[in-house]
N, C-alpha and C. Protein backbone atom coordinates (compact mmCIF):
# COMPACT_ATOMS: atom_id res chain seq x y z
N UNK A 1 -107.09 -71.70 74.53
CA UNK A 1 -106.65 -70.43 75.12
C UNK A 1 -107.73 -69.38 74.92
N UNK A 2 -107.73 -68.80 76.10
CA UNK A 2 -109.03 -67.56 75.77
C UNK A 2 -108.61 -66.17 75.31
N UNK A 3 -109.62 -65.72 75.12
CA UNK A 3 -109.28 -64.43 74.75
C UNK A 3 -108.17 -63.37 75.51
N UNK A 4 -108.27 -63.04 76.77
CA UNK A 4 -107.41 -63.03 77.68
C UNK A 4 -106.66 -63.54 77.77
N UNK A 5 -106.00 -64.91 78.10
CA UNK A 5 -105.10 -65.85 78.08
C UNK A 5 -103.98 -65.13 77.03
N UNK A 6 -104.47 -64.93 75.73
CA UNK A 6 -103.94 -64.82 74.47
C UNK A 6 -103.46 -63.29 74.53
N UNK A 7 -104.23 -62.28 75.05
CA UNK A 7 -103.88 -61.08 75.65
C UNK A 7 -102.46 -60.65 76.45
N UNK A 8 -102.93 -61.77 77.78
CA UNK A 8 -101.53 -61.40 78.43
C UNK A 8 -100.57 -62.13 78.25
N UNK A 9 -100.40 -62.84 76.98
CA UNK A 9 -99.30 -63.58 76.24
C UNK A 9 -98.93 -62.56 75.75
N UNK A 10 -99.46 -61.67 74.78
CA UNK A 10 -99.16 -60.35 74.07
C UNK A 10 -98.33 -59.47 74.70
N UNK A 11 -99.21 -58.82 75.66
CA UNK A 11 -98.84 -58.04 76.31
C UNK A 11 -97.46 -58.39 77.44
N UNK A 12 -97.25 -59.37 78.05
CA UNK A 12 -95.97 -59.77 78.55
C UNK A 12 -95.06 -59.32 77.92
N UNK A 13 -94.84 -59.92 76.15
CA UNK A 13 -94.24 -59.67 75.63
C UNK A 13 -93.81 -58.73 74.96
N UNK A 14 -94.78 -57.37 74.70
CA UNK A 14 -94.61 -56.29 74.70
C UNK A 14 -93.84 -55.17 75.80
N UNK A 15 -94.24 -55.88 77.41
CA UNK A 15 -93.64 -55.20 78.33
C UNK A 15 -92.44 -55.17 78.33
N UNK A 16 -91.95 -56.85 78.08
CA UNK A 16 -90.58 -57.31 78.27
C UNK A 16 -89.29 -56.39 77.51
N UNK A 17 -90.25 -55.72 76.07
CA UNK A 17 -89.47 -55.40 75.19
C UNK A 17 -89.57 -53.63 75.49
N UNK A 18 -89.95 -53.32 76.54
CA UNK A 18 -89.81 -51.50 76.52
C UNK A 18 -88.45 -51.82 77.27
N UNK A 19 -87.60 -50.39 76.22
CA UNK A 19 -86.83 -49.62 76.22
C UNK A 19 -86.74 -49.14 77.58
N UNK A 20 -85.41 -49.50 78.27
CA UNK A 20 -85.02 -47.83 79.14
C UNK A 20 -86.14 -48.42 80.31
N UNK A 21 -86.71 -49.41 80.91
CA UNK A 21 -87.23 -49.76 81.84
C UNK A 21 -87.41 -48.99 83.48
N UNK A 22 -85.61 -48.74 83.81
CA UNK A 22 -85.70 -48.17 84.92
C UNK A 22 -85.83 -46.53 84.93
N UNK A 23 -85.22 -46.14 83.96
CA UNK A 23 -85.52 -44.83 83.44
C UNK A 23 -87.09 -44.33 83.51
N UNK A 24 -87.60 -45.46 82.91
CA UNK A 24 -89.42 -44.69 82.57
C UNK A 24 -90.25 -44.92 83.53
N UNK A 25 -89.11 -45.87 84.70
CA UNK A 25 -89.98 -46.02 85.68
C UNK A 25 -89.67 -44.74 86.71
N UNK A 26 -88.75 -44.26 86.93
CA UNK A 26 -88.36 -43.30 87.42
C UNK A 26 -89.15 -41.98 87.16
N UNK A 27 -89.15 -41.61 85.90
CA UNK A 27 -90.17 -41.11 85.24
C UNK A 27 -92.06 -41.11 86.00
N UNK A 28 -92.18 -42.41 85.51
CA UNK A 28 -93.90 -42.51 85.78
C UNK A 28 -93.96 -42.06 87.74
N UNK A 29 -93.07 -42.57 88.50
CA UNK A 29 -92.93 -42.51 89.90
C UNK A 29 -92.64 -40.69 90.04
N UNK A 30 -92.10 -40.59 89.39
CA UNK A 30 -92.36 -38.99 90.26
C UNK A 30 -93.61 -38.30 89.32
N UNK A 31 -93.83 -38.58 88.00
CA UNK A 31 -95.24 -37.98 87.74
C UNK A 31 -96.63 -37.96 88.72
N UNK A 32 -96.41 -39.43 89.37
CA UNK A 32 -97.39 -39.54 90.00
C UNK A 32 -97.32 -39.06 91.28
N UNK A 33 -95.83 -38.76 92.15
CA UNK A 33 -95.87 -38.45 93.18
C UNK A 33 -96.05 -36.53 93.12
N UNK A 34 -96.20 -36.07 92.20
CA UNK A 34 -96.56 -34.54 91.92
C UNK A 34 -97.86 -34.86 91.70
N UNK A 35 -98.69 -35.42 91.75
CA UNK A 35 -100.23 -35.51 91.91
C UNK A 35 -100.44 -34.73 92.82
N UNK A 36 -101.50 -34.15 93.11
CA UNK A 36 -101.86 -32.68 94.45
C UNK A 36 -102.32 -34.20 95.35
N UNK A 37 -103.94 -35.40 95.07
CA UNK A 37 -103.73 -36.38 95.73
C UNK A 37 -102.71 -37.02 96.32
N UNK A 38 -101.75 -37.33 95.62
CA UNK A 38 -101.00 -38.59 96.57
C UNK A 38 -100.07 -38.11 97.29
N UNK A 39 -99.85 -36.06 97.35
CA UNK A 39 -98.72 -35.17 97.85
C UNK A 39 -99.93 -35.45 98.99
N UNK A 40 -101.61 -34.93 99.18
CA UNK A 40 -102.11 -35.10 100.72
C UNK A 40 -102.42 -36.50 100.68
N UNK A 41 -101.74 -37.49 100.73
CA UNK A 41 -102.52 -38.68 100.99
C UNK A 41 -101.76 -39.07 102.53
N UNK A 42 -102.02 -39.56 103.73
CA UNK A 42 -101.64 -40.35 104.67
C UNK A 42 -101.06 -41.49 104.25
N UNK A 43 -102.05 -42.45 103.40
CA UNK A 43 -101.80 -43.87 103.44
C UNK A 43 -101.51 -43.89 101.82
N UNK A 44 -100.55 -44.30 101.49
CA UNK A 44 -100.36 -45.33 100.20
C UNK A 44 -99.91 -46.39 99.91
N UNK A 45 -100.67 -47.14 99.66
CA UNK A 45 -100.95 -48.51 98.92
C UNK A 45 -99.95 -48.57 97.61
N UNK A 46 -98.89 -49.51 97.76
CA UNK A 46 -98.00 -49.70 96.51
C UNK A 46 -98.06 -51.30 96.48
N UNK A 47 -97.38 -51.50 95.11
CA UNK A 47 -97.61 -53.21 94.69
C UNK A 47 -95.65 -52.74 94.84
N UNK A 48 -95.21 -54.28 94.71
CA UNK A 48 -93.55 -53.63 94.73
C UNK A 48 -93.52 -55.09 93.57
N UNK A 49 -92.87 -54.12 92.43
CA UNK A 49 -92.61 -54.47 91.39
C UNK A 49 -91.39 -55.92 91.12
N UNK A 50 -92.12 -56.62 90.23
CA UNK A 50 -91.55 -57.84 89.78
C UNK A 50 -90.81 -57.42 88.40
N UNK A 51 -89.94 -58.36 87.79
CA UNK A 51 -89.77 -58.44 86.44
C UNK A 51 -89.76 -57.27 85.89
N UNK A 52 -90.36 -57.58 84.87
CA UNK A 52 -90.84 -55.99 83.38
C UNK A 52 -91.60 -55.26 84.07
N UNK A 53 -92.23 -55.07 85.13
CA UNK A 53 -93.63 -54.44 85.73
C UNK A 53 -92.67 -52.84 86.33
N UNK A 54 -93.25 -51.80 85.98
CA UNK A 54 -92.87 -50.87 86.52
C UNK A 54 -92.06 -50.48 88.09
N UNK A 55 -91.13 -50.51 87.96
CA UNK A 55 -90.48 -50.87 89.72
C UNK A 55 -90.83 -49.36 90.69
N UNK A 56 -90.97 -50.56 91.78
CA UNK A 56 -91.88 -48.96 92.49
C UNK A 56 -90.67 -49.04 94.34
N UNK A 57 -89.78 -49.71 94.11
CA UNK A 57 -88.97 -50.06 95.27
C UNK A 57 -88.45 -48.86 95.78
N UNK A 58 -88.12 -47.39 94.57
CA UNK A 58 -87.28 -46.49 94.73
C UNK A 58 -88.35 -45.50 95.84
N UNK A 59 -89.51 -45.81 96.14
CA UNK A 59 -90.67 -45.01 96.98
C UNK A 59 -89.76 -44.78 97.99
N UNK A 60 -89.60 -45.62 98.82
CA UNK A 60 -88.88 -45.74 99.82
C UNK A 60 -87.40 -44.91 100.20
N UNK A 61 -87.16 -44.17 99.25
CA UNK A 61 -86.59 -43.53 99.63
C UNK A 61 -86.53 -41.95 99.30
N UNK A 62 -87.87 -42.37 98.85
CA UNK A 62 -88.14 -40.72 98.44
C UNK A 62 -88.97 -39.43 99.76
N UNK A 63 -88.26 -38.46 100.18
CA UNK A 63 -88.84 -37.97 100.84
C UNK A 63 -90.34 -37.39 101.05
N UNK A 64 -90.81 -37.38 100.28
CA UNK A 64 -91.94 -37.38 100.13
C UNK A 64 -93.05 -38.83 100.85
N UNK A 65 -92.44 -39.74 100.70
CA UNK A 65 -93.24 -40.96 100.94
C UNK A 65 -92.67 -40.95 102.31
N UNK A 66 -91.27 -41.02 102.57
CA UNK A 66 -91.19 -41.05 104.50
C UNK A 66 -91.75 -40.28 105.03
N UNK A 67 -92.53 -39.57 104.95
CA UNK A 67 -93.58 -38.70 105.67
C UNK A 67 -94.78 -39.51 105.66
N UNK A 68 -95.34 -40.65 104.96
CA UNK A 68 -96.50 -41.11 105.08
C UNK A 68 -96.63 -42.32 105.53
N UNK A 69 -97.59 -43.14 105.17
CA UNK A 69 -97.73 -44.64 106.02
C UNK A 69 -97.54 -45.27 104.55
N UNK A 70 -96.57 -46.19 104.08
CA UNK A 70 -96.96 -47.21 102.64
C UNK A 70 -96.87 -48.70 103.19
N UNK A 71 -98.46 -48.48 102.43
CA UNK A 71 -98.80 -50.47 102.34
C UNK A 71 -98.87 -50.92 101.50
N UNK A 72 -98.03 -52.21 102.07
CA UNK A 72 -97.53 -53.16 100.73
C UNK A 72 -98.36 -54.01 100.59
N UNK A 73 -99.03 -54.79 99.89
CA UNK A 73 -99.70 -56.11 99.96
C UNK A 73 -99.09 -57.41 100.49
N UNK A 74 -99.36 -58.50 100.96
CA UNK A 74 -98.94 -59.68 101.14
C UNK A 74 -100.03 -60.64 101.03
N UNK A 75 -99.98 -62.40 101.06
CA UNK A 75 -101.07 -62.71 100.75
C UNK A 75 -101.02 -64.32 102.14
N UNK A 76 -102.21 -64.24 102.48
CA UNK A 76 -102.65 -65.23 103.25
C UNK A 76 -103.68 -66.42 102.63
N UNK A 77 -103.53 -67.19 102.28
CA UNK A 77 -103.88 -68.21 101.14
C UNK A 77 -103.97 -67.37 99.87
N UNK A 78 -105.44 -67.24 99.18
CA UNK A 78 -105.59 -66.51 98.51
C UNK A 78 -105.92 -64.85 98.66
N UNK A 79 -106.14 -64.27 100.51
CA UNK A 79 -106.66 -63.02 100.48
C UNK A 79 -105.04 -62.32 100.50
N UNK A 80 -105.09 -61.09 100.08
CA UNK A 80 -104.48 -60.25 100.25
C UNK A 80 -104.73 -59.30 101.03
N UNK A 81 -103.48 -58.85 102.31
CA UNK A 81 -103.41 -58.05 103.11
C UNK A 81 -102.79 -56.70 103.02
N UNK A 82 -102.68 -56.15 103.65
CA UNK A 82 -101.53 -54.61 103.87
C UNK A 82 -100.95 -54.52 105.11
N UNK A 83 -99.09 -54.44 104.95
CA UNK A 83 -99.21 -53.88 106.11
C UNK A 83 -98.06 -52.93 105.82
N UNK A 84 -97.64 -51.46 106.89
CA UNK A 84 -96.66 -50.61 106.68
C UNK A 84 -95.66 -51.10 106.62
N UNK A 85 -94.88 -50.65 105.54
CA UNK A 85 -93.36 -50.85 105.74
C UNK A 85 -92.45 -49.73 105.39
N UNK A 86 -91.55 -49.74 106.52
CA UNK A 86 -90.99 -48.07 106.62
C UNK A 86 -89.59 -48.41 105.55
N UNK A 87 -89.37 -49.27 105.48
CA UNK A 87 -87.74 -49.31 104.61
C UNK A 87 -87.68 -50.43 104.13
N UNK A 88 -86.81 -50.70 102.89
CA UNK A 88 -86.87 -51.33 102.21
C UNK A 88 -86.05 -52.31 102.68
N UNK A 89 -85.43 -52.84 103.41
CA UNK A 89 -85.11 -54.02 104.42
C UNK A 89 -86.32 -54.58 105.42
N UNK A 90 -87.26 -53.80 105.35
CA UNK A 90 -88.39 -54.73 105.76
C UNK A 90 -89.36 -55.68 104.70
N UNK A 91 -88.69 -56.12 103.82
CA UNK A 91 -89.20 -56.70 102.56
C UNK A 91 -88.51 -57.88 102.72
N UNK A 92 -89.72 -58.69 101.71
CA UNK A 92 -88.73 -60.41 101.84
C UNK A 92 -89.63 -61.04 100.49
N UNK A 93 -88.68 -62.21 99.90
CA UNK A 93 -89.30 -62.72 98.83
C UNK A 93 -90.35 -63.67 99.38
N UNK A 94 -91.87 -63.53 98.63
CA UNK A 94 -92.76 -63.74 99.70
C UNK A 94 -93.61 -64.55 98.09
N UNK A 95 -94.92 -64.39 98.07
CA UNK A 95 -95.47 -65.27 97.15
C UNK A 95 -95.18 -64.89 95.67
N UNK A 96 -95.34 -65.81 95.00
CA UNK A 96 -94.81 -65.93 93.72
C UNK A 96 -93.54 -65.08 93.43
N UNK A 97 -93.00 -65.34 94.36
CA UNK A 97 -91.32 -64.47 94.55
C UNK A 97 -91.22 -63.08 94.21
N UNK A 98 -92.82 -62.41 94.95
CA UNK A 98 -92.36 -60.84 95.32
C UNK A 98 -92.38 -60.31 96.39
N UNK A 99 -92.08 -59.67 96.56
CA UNK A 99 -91.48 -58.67 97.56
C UNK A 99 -92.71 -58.38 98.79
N UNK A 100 -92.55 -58.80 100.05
CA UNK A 100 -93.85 -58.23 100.81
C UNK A 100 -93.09 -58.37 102.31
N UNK A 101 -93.83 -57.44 102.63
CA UNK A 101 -93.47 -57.24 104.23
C UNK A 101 -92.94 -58.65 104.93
N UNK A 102 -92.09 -58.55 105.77
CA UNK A 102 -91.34 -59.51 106.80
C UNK A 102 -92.21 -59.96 107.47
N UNK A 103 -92.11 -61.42 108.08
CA UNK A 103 -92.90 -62.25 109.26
C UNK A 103 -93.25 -61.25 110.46
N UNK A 104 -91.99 -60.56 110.55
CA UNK A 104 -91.77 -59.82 111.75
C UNK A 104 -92.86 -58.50 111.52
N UNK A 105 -93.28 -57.95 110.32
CA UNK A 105 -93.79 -57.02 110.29
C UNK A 105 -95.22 -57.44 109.95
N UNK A 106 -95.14 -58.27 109.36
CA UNK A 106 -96.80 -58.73 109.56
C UNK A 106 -97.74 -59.38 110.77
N UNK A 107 -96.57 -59.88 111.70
CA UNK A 107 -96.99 -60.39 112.62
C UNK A 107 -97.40 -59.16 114.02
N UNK A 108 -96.88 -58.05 113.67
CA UNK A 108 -96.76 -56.38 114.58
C UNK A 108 -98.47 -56.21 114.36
N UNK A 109 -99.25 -55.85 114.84
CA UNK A 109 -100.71 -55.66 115.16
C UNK A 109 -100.82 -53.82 114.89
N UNK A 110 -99.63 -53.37 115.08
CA UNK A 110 -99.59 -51.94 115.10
C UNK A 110 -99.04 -51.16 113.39
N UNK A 111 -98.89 -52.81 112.58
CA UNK A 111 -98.39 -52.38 111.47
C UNK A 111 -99.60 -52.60 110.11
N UNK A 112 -100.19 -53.33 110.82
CA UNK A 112 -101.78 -53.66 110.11
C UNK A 112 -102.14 -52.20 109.29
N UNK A 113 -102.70 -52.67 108.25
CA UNK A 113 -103.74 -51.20 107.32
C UNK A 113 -104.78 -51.77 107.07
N UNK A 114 -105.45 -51.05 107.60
CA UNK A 114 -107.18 -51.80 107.34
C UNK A 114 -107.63 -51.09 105.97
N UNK A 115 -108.00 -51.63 104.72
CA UNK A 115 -108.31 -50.82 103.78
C UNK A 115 -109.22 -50.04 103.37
N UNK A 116 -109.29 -49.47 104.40
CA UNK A 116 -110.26 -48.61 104.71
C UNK A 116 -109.59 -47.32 104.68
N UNK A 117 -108.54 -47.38 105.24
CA UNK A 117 -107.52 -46.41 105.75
C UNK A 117 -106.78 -45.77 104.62
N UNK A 118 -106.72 -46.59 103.17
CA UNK A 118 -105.83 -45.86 101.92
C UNK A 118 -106.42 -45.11 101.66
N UNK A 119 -105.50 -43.50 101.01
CA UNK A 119 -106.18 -42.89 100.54
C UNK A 119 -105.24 -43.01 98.88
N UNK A 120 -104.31 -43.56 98.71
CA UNK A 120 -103.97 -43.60 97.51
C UNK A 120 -103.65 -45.11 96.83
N UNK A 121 -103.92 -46.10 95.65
CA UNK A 121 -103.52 -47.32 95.52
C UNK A 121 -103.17 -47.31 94.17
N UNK A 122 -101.46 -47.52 94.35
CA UNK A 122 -100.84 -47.77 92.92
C UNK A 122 -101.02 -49.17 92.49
N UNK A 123 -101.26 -49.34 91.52
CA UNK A 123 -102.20 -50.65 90.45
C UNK A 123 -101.39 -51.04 89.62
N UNK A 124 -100.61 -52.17 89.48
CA UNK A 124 -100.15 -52.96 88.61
C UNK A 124 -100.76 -53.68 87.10
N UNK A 125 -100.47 -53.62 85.72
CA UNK A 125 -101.10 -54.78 85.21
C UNK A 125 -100.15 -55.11 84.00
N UNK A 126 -100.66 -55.81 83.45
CA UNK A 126 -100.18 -55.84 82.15
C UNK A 126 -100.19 -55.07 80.88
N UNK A 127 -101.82 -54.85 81.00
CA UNK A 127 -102.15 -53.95 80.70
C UNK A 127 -103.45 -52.81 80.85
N UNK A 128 -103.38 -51.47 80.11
CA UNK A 128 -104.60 -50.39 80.68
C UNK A 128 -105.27 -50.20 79.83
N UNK A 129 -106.67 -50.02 79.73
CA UNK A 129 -107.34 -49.61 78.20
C UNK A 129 -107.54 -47.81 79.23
N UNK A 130 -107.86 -47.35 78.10
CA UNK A 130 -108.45 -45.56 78.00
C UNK A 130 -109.68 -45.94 79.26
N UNK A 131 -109.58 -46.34 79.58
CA UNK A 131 -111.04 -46.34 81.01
C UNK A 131 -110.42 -46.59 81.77
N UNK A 132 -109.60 -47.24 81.91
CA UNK A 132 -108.94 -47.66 83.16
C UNK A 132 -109.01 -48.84 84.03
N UNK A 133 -109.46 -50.37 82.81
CA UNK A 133 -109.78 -51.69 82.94
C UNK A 133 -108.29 -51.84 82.76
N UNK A 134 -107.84 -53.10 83.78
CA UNK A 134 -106.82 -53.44 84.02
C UNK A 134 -106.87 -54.98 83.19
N UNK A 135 -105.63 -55.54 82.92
CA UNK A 135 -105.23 -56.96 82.24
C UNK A 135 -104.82 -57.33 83.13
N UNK A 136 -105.19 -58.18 83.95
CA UNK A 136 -104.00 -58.58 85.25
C UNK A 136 -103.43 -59.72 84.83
N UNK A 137 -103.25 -60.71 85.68
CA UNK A 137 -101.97 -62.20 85.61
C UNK A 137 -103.66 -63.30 85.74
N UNK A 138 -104.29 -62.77 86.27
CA UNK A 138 -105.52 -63.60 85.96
C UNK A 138 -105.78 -64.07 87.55
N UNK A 139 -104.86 -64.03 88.15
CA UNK A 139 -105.67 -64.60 89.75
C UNK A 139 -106.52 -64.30 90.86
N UNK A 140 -106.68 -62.68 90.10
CA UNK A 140 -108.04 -61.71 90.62
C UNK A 140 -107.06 -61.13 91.72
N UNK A 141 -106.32 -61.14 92.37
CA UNK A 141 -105.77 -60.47 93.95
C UNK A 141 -106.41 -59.03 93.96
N UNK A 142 -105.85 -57.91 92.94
CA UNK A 142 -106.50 -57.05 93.29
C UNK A 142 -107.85 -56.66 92.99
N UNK A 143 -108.30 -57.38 91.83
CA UNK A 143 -109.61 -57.04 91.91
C UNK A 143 -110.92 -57.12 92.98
N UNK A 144 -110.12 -58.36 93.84
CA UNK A 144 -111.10 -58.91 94.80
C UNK A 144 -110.36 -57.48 96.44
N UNK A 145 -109.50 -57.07 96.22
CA UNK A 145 -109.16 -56.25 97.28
C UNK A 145 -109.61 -54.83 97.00
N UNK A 146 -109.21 -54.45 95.78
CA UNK A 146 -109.90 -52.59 95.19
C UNK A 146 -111.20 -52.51 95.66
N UNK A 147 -112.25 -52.93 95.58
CA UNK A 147 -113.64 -52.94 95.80
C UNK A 147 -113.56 -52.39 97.47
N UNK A 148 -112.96 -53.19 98.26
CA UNK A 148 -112.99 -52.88 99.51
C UNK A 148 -112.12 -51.87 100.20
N UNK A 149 -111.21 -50.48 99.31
CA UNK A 149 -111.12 -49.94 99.51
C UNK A 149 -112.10 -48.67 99.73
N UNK A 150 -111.63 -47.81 100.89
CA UNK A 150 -112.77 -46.57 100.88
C UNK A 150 -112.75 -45.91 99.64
N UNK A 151 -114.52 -45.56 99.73
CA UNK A 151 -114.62 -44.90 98.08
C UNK A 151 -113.94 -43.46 98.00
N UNK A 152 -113.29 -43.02 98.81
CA UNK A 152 -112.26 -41.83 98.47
C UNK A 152 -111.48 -42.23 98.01
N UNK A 153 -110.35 -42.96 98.04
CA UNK A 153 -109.57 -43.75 97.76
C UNK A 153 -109.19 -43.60 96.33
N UNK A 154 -107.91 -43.05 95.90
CA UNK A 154 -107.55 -43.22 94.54
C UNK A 154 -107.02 -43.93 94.14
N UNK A 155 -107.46 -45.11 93.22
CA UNK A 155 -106.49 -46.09 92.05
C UNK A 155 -105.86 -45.66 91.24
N UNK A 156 -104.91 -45.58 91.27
CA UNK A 156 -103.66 -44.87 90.00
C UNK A 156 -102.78 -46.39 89.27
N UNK A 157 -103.12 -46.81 88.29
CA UNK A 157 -102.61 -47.29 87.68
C UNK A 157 -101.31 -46.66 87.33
N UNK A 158 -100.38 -47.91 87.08
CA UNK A 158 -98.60 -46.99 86.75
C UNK A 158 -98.20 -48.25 86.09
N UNK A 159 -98.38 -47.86 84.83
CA UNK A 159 -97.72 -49.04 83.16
C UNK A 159 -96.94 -47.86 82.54
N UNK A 160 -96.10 -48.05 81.26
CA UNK A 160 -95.74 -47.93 80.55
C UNK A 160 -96.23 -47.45 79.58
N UNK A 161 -95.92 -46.20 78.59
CA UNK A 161 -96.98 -46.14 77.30
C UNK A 161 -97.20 -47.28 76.71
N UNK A 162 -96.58 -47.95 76.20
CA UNK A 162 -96.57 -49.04 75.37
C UNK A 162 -97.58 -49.94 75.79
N UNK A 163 -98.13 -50.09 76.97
CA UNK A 163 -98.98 -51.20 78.32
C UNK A 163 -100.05 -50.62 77.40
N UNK A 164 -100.38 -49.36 77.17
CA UNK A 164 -102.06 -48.49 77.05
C UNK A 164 -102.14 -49.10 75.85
N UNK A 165 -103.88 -49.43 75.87
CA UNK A 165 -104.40 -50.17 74.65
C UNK A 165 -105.97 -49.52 74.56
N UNK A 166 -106.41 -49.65 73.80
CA UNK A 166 -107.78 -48.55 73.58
C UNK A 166 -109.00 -48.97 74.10
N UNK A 167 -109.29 -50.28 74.60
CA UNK A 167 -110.06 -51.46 74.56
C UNK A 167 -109.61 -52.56 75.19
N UNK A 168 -110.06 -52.90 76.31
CA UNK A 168 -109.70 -54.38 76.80
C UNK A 168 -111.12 -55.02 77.08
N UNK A 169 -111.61 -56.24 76.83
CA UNK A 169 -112.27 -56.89 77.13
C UNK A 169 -112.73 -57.08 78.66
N UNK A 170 -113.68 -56.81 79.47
CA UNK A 170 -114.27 -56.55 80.52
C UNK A 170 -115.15 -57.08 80.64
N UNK A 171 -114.70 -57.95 82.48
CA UNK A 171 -115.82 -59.29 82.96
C UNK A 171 -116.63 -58.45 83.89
N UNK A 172 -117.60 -58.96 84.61
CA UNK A 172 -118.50 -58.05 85.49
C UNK A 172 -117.62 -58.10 87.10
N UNK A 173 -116.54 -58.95 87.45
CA UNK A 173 -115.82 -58.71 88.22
C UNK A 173 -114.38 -58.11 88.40
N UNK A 174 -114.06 -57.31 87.04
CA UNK A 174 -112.95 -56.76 86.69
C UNK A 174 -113.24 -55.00 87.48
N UNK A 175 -111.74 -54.90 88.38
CA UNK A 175 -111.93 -53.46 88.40
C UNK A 175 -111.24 -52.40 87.57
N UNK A 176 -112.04 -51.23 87.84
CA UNK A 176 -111.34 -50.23 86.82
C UNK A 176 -111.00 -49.35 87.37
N UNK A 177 -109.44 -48.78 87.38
CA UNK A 177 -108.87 -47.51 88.26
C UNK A 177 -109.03 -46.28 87.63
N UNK A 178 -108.92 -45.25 88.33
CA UNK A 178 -109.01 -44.15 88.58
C UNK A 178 -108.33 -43.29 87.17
N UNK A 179 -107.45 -43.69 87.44
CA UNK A 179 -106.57 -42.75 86.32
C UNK A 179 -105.21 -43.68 86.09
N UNK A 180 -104.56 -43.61 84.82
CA UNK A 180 -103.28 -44.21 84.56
C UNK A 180 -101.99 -43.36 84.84
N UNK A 181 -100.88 -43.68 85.40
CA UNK A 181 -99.71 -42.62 85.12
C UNK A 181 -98.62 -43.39 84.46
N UNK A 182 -98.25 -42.89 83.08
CA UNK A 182 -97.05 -43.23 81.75
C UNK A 182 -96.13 -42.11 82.41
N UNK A 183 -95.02 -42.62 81.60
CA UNK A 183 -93.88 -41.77 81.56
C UNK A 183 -94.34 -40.28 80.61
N UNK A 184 -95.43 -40.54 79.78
CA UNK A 184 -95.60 -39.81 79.24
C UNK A 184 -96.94 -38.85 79.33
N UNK A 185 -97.79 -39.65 80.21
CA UNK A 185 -99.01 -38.86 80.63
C UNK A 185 -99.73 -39.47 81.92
N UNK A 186 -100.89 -38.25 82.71
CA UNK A 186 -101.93 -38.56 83.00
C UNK A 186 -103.47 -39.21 82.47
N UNK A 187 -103.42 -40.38 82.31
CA UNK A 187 -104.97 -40.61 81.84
C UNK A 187 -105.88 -40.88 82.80
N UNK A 188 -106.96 -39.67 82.89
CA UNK A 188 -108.01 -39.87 83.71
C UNK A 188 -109.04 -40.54 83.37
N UNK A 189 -109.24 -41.97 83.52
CA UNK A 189 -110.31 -42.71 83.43
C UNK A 189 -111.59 -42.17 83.87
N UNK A 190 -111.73 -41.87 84.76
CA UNK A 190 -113.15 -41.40 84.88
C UNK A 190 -113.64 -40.68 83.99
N UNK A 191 -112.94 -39.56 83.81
CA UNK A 191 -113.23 -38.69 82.53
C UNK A 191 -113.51 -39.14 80.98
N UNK A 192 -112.63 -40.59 80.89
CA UNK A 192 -112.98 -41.23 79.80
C UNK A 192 -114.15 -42.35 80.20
N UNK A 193 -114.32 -42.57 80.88
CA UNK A 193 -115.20 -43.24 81.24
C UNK A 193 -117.01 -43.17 80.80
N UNK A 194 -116.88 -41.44 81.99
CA UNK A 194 -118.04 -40.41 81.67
C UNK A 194 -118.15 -40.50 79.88
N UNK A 195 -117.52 -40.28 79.82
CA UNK A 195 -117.57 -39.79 77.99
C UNK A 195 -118.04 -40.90 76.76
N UNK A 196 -117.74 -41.60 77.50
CA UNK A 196 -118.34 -42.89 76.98
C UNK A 196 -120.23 -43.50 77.27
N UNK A 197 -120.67 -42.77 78.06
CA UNK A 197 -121.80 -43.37 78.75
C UNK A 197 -123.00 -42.44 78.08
């Protein structure tokens, strides 16, 4: 088992065990939607939450977000796509039994997001160090998709306090987001980032 491996054994099990789950997710989701960014963003990019992972399903009905375009991911072998989905009945259990846009909506040409087009991308992991290196599940999806977002484009990580760790081990193809949002804070990675260099 590797170093990692042994990591997101840890950390699973740390997630599994926060307190008050839907509560803090409720919490981290409107911290982040009072961001001055993601209040002007057009396009946002959401992951729609599995298991222990911060649930992000309640977007959809927040007025704030029906005013904009949100793309969900889905995956075509191994690439991952985007496409809009206006309500949460346009969702279906899709790979590794989460949640992604309908046949019907992926197959619409007019529902496509070229990722070019986000201006905001909420980030899933296991876990966040103070920079804003992600722990993922290990199968790269978003790391190999973040890169090819436009460099305006904000990554907002959304874990749990308990997720934040001071230090994560970092490969040369790991990405690092923007800033974290806890129930309990903003952490701006870049800023910790800078500070480090």
């Amino acid at each position: 088992m590797t170093e990692k491996d042994e990591l997101r054994r840890i950390a699973k099990e740390i997630r599994k065990k926060v307190p008050d789950r839907a509560q803090k997710s409720a919490e981290i989701l409107a911290r982040a939607l009072r961001m001055e960014q993601v209040q002007s963003a057009n396009v946002i990019f959401t992951y729609m939450g599995k298991g222990s992972e911060v649930a992000t399903h309640t977007l959809f009905g927040h007025p704030l977000v029906r005013a904009k375009r949100l793309g969900v991911p889905y995956m075509i072998g191994d690439t991952m796509r985007i496409a809009e989905v206006k309500a949460e009945a346009e969702l279906e259990s899709g790979s590794f039994g989460i949640l992604e846009p309908t046949r019907a909506v992926r197959s619409d040409p007019t529902r496509q997001l070229f990722d070019e087009l986000v201006d905001v991308a909420f980030i899933p992991a296991l876990a966040f160090d103070l920079n804003g290196h992600r722990l993922g599940h290990g199968k790269g999806h978003f790391d190999r998709i973040l890169p090819s977002l436009s460099r305006r484009a904000l990554c907002v990580g959304l874990a749990f306090e308990d997720q934040i760790v001071a230090r994560l081990p970092v490969e040369a193809h790991d990405f690092a987001v923007d800033m974290v949002v806890t129930e309990n804070r903003i952490i701006r990675c870049r800023d910790e980032r800078t500070s480090h260099t």
